[in-house]
Protein backbone atom coordinates (compact mmCIF):
# COMPACT_ATOMS: atom_id res chain seq x y z
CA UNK A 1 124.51 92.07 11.19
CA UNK A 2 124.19 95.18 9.06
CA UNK A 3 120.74 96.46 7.95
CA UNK A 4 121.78 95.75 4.08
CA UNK A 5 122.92 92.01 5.15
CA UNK A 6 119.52 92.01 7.27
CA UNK A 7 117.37 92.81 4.22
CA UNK A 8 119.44 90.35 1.89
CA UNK A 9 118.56 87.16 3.96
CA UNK A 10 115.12 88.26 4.39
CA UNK A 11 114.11 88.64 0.81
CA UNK A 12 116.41 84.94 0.73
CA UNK A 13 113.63 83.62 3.62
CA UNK A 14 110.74 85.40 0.96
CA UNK A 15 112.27 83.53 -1.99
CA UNK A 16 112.58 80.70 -0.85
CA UNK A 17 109.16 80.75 1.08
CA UNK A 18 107.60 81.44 -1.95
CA UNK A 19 109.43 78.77 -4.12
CA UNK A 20 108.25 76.06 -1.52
CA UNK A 21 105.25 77.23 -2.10
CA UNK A 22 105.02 77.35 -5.43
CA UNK A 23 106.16 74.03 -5.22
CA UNK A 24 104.04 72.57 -2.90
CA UNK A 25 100.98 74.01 -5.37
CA UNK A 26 102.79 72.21 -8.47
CA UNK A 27 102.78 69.22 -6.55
CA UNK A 28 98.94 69.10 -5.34
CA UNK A 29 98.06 70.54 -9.15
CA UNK A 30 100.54 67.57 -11.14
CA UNK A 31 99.05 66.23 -14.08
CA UNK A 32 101.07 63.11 -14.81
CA UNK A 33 98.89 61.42 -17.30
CA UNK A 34 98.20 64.67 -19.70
CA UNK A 35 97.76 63.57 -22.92
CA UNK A 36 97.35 59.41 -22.37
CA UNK A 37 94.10 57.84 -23.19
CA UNK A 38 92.56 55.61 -20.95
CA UNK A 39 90.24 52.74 -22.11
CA UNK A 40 88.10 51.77 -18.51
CA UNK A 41 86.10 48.25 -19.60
CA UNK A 42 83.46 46.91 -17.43
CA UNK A 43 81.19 44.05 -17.18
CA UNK A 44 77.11 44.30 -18.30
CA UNK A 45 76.57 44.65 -14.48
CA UNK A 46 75.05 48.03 -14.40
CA UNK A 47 75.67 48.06 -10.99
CA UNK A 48 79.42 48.54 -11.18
CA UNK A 49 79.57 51.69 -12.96
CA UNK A 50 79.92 53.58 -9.57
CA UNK A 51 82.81 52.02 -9.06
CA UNK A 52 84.26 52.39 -12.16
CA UNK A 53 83.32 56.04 -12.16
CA UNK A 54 85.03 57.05 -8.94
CA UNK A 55 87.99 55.58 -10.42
CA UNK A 56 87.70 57.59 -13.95
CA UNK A 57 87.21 60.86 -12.34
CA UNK A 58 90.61 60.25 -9.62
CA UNK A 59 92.44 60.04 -13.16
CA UNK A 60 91.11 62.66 -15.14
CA UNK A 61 92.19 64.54 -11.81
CA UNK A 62 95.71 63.45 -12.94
CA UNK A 63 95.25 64.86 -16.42
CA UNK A 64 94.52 61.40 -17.70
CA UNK A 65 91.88 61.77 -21.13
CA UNK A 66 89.32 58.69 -20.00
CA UNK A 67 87.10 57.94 -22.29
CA UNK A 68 83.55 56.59 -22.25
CA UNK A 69 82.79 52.80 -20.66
CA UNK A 70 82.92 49.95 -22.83
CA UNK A 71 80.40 47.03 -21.86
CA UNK A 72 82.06 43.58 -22.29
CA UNK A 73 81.62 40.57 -19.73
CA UNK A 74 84.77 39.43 -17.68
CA UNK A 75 86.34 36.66 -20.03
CA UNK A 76 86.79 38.62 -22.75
CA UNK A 77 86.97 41.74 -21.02
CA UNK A 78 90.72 40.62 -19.08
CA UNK A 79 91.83 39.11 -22.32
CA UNK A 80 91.34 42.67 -23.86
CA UNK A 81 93.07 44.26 -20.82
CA UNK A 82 95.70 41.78 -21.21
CA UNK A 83 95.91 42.22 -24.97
CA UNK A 84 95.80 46.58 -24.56
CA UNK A 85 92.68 46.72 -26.15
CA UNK A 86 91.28 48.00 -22.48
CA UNK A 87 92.95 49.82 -19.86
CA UNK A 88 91.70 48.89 -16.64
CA UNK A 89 88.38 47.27 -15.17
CA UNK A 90 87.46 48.02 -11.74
CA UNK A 91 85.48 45.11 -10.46
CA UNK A 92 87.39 42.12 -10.98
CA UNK A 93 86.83 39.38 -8.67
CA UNK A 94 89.33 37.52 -7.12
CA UNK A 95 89.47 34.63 -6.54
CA UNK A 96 86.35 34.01 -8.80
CA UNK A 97 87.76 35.42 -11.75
CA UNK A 98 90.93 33.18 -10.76
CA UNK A 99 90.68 31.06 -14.36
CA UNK A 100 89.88 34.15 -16.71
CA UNK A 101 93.20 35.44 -15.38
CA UNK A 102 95.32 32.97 -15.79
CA UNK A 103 93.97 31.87 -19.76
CA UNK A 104 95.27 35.83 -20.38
CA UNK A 105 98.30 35.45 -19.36
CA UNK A 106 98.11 36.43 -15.48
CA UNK A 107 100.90 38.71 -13.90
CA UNK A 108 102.89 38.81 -17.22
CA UNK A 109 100.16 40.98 -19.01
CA UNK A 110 97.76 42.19 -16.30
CA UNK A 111 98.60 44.55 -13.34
CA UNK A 112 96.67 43.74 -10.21
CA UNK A 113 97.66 45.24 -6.73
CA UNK A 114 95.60 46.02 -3.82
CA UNK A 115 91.86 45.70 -2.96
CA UNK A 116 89.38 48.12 -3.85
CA UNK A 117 86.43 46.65 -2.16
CA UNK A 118 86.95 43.67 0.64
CA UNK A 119 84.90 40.79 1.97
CA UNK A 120 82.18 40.40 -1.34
CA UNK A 121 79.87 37.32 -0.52
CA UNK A 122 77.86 35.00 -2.96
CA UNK A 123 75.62 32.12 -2.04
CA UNK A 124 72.05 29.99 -2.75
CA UNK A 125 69.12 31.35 -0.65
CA UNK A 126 65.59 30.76 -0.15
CA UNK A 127 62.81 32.02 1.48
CA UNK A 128 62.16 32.31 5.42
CA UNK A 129 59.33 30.91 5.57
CA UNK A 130 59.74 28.16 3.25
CA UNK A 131 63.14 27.05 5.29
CA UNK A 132 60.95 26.88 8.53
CA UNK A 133 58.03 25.15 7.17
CA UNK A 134 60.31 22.16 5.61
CA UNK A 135 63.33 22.72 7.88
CA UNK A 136 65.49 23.24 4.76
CA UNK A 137 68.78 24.56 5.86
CA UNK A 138 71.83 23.02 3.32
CA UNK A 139 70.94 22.59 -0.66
CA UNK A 140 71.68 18.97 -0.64
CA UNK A 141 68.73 18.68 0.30
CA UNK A 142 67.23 19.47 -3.30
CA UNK A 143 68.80 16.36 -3.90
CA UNK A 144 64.72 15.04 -2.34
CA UNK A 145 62.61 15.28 -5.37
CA UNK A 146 59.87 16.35 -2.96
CA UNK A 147 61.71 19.04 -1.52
CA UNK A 148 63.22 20.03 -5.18
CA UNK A 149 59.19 20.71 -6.15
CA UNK A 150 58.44 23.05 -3.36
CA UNK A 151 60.22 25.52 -5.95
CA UNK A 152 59.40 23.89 -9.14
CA UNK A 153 57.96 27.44 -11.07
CA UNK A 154 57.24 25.75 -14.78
CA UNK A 155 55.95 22.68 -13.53
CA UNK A 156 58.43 19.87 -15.01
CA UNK A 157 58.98 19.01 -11.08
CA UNK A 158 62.83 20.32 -10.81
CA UNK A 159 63.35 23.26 -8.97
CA UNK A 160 64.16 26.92 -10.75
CA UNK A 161 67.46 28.65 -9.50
CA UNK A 162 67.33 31.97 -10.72
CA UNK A 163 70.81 31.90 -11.38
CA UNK A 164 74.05 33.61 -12.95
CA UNK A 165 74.51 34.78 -16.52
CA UNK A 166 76.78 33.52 -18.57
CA UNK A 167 80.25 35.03 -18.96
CA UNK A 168 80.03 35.97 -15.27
CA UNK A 169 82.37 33.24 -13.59
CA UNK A 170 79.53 32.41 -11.14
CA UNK A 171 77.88 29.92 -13.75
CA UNK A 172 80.82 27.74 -14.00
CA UNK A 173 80.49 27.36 -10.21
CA UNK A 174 76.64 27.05 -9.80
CA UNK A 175 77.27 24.13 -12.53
CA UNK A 176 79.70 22.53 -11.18
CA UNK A 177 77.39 22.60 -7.78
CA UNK A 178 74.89 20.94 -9.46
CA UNK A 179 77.12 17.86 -10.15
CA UNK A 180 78.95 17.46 -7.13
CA UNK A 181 76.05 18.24 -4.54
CA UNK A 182 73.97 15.54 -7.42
CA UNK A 183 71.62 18.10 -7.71
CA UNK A 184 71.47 17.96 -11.85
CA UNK A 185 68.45 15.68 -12.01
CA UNK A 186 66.26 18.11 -9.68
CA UNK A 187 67.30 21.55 -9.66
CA UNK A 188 67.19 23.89 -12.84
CA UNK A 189 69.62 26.84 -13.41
CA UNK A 190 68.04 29.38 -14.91
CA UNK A 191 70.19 31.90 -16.80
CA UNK A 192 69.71 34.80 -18.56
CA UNK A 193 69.47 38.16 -17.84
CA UNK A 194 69.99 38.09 -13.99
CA UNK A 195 67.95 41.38 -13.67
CA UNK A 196 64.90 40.36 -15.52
CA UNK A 197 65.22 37.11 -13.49
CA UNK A 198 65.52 38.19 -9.71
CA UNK A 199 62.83 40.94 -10.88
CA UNK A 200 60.61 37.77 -11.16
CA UNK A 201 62.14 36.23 -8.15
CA UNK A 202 61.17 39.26 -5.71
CA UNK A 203 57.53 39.50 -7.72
CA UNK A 204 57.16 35.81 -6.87
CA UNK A 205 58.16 36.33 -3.17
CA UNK A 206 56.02 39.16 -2.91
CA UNK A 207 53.04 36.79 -3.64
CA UNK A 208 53.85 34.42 -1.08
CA UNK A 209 55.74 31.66 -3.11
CA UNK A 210 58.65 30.05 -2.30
CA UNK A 211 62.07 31.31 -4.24
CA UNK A 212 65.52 29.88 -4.87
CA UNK A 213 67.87 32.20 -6.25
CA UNK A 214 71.93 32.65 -6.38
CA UNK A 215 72.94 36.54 -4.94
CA UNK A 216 75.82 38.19 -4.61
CA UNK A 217 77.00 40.89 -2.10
CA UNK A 218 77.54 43.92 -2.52
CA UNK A 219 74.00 44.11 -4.72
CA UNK A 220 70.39 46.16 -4.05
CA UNK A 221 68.90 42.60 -3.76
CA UNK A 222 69.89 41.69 -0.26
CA UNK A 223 68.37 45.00 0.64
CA UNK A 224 65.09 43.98 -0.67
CA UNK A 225 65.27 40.27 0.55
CA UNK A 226 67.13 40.84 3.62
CA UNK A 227 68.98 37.55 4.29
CA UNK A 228 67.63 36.54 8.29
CA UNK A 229 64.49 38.46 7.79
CA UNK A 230 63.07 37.55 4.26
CA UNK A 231 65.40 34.77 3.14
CA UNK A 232 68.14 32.45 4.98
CA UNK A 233 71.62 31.10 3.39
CA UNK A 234 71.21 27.50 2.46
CA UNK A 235 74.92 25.81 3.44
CA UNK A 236 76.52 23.55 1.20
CA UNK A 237 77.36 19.99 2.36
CA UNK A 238 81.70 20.91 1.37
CA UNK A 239 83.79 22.58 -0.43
CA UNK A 240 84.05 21.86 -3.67
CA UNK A 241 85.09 24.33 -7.15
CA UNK A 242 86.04 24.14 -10.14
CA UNK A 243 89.70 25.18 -11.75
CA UNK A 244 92.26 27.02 -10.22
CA UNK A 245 89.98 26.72 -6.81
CA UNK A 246 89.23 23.28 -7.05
CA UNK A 247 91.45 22.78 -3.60
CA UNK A 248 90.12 25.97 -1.91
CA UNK A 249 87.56 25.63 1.63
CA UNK A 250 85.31 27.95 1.40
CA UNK A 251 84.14 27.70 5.17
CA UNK A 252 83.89 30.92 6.34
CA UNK A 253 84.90 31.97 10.17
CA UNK A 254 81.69 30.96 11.93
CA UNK A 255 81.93 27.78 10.28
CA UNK A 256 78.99 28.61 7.81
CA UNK A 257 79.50 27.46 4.24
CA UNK A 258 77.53 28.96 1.29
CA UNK A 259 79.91 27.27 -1.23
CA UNK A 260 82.12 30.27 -2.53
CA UNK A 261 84.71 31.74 -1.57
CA UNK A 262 84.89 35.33 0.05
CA UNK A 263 86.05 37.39 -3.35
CA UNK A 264 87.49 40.85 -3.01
CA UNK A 265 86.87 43.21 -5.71
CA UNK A 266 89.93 44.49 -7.36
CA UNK A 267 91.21 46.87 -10.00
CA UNK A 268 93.24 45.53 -12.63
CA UNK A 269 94.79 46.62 -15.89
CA UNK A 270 97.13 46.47 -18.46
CA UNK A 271 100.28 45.34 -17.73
CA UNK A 272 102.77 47.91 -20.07
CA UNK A 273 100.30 50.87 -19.40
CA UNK A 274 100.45 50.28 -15.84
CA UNK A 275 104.59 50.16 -15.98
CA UNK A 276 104.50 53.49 -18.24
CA UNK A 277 102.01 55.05 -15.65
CA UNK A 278 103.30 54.74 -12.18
CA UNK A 279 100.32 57.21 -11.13
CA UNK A 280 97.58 55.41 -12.51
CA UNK A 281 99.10 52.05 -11.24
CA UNK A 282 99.90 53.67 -7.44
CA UNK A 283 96.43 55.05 -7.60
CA UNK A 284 94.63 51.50 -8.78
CA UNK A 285 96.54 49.64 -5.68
CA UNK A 286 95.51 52.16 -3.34
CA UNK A 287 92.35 52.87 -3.87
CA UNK A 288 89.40 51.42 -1.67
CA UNK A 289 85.63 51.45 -1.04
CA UNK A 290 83.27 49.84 1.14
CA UNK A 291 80.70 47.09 0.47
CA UNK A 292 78.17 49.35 2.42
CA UNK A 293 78.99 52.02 0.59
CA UNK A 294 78.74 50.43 -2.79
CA UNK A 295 75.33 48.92 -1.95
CA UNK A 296 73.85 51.59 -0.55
CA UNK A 297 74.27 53.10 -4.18
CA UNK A 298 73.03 49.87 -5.89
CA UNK A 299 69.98 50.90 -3.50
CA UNK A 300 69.24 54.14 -5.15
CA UNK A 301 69.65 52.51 -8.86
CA UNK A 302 67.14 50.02 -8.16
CA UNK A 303 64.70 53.05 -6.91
CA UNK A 304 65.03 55.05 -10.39
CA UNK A 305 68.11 56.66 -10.22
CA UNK A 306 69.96 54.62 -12.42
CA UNK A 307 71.05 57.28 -15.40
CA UNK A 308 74.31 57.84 -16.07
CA UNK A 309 73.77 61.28 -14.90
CA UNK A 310 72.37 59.93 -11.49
CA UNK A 311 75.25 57.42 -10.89
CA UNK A 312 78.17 60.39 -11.82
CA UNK A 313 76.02 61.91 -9.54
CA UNK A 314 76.55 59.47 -7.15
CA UNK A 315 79.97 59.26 -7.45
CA UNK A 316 80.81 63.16 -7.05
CA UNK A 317 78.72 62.92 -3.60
CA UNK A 318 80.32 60.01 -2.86
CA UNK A 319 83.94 61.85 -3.71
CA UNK A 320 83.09 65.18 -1.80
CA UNK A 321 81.46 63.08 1.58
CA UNK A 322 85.23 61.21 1.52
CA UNK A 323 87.35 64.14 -0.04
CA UNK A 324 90.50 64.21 2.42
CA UNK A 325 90.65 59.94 0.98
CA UNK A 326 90.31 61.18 -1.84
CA UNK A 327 92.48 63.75 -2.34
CA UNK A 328 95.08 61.58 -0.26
CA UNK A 329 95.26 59.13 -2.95
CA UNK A 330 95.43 61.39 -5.57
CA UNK A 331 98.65 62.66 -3.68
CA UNK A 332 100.24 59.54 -3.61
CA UNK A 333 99.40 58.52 -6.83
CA UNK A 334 101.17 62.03 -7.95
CA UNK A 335 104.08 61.43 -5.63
CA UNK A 336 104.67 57.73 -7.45
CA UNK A 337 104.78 59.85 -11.03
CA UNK A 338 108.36 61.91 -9.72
């Protein structure tokens, strides 16, 4: 090979070197969604804003323009997805929120693929020391007027369940509950705001009175009354919900029973956005946090840091101490746009 045709297909090898390069930086830097507006919706849970936030800041990362959280509970909050008033919520619950889907039209209007945070938990607990005094292990056994008053607060005799607020989907099932366990003539459930509630709950425990209350996981509370240590899971006597689960066991593996089903939290969203936005969609079906993870930041809101400074601070540590995920999904959310 001459020393002209030498320096030809080395300044070829440059080019090209460069050009892959070049490339390669175009791909990691792709904005897909520059200049489409993203509505993110969430629930009055307070506690869910983490998750929503680590969501909104993967897509402004793909040039998406998100805009600031609108509060509205899960019923109407789906319908507006469905409808395109909303673009996405990040903590649906399925199969709780099983119904709310459906009445919006289901697959036809919303887009829901993968699981962005497994294995969620909700159930009826008491006290410790209370279920060892009285040996009170499944909640038909409120059905005894005499045990129901061991948690009557106001008096009237029934027990208080510091319960689930409205709008939630856990109300319809607590209700049901009280029908087909025949626990509606003994056991009150008290509804509200569930944070001014449990706040009385854990005050009441604190002074060394019994407590019946309905909890979720992932959630601060089971960090402050640690099931086993503080409180114990009351069973339920069988399965039995209402709607689209009405035929659903919700035994789970060890044969325990707290009367819902295991729910995974999932992100969902508009149907035509999501088919107009293969990023966005790619990104909502891939991504995925821990329980753990979610309530050990549900831990620092209920110890102050509950701004919405503190919890995008949360979210950026949360981003840089899992940055290779991160930037993994943002990769193949990218790759879905070509």
């Amino acid at each position: 090979m001459t020393i002209l045709k030498k320096l030809t297909a080395g300044a070829a090898i440059a080019v090209t070197s460069s050009m892959l390069l070049a490339g390669t930086a175009f791909a990691d830097n792709m904005k897909p969604g520059e200049g489409v507006d993203v509505q993110p919706l969430k629930s009055s849970i307070a506690e869910e804003t983490f998750q929503t936030d680590i969501v909104m800041k993967a897509l402004e990362e793909l040039g998406y323009n998100v805009k600031d959280i609108q509060e509205i509970e899960y019923a109407t909050g789906i319908v507006a997805i469905a409808n395109g008033d909303g673009t996405f919520m990040a903590d649906y619950w399925d199969p709780l929120h099983a119904d709310f889907y459906k009445n919006a039209g289901g697959a036809d209007k919303i887009y829901r693929e993968g699981v962005y945070s497994p294995g969620a938990l909700q159930g009826y607990l008491i006290d410790k020391k209370t279920a060892e005094k009285y040996n009170i292990t499944n909640i038909e056994q409120l059905k005894d007027p005499k045990i129901a008053k061991i948690f009557d607060v106001n008096g009237d005799g029934k027990a208080d369940l510091a319960g689930c607020n409205p709008g939630w989907g856990c109300e319809k099932v607590i209700e049901h509950h009280l029908d087909a366990y025949g626990l509606r003539d003994t056991v009150t459930h008290n509804q509200g705001s569930y944070s001014a509630i449990i706040a009385d709950t854990i005050t009441r425990y604190k002074q060394g009175e019994p407590i019946l209350y309905y909890t979720w996981t992932p959630y601060w509370v089971s960090g402050v009354l640690v099931p086993g240590k503080d409180t114990v899971w009351l069973q339920v006597p069988f399965s039995s919900l209402p709607g689209e689960n009405k035929d659903a066991d919700t035994a789970l593996p060890d044969g325990s029973n707290y009367g819902f089903q295991v729910n995974n939290q999932r992100i969902i969203a508009n149907k035509k956005w999501a088919d107009e936005n293969p990023a966005a969609a790619k990104l909502f079906a891939i991504m995925q946090i821990s329980s753990n993870d979610i309530s050990a930041e549900n831990t620092l809101m209920r110890n102050g840091e509950k701004s919405a400074e503190d919890i995008g601070r949360h979210a950026d540590a949360w981003i840089k101490a899992n940055q290779s995920k991160f930037d993994g999904w943002l990769k193949e959310a990218r790759a879905a746009a070509k």
